[in-house]
Protein backbone atom coordinates (compact mmCIF):
# COMPACT_ATOMS: atom_id res chain seq x y z
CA UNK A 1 115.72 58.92 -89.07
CA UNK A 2 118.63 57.95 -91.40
CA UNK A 3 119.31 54.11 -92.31
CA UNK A 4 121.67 53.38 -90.06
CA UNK A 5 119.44 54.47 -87.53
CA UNK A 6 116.76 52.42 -88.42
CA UNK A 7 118.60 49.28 -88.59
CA UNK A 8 120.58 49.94 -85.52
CA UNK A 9 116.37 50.32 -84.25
CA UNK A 10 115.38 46.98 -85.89
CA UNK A 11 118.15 45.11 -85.23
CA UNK A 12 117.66 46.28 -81.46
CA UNK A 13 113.92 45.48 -81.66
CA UNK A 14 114.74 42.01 -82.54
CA UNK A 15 117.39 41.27 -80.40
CA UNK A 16 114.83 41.99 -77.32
CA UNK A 17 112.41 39.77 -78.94
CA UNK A 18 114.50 36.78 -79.23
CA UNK A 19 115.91 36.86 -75.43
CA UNK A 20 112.09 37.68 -74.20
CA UNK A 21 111.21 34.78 -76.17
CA UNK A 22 114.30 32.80 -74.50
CA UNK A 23 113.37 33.87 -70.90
CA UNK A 24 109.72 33.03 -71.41
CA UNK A 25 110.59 29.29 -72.95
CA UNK A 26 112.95 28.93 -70.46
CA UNK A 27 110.50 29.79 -67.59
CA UNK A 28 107.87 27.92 -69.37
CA UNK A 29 110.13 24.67 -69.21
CA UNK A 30 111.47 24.82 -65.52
CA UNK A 31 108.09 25.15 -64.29
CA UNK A 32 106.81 21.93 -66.58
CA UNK A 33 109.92 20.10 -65.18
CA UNK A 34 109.77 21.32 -61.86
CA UNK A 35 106.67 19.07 -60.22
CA UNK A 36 108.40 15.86 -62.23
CA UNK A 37 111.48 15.87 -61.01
CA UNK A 38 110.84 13.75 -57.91
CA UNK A 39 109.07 11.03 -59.67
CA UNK A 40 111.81 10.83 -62.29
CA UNK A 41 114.27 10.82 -59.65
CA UNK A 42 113.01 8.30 -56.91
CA UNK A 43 111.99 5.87 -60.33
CA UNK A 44 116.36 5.26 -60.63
CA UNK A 45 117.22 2.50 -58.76
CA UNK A 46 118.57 3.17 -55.63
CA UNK A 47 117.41 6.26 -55.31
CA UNK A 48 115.63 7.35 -52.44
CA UNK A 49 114.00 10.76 -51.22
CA UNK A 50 117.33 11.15 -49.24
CA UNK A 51 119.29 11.08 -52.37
CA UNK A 52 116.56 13.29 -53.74
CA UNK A 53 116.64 16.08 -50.67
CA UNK A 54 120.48 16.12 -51.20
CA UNK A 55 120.56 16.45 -55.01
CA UNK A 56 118.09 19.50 -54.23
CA UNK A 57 119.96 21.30 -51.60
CA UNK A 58 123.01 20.56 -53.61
CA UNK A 59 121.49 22.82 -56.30
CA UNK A 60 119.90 25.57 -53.94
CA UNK A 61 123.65 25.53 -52.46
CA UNK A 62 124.99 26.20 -55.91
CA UNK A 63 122.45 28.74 -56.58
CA UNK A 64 122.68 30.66 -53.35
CA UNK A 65 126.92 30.57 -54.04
CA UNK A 66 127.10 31.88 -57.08
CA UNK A 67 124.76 35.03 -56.67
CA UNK A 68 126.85 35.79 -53.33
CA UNK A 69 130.14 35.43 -55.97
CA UNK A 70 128.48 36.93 -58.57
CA UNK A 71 127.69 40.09 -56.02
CA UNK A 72 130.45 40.02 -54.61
CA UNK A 73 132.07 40.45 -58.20
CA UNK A 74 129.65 43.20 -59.10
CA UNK A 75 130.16 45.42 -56.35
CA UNK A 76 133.92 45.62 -56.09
């Protein structure tokens, strides 16, 4: 291999390190979060698990509307 090549290689090599890395801390710290988040949210005043349930289908409708777009997009 010439020296181009093997920096193109390295650089390459890194780059897939540092978003595996990324993917695995952010995995790491949704699933931490994820069993808090009711007790942080019901310990706001006025907040009840209504408030909660909405605030969480809220986000699952968000979710579930931007991989249909996002599809959508993709395929056309």
């Amino acid at each position: 291999m010439n020296s181009k090549t093997e920096k193109t290689h390295r650089q390459s090599k890194k780059s897939i390190v540092v978003f595996s890395l990324a993917s695995f801390l952010n995995d790491f710290g949704s699933d931490i979060i994820y069993p808090i988040w009711p007790v942080f949210v019901t310990a706001l005043p006025g907040v009840n698990m209504t408030v909660l349930g909405l605030i969480d289908g809220l986000g699952e409708a968000i979710v579930s509307i931007s991989q249909a777009g996002s599809g959508y997009y993709l395929t056309d």
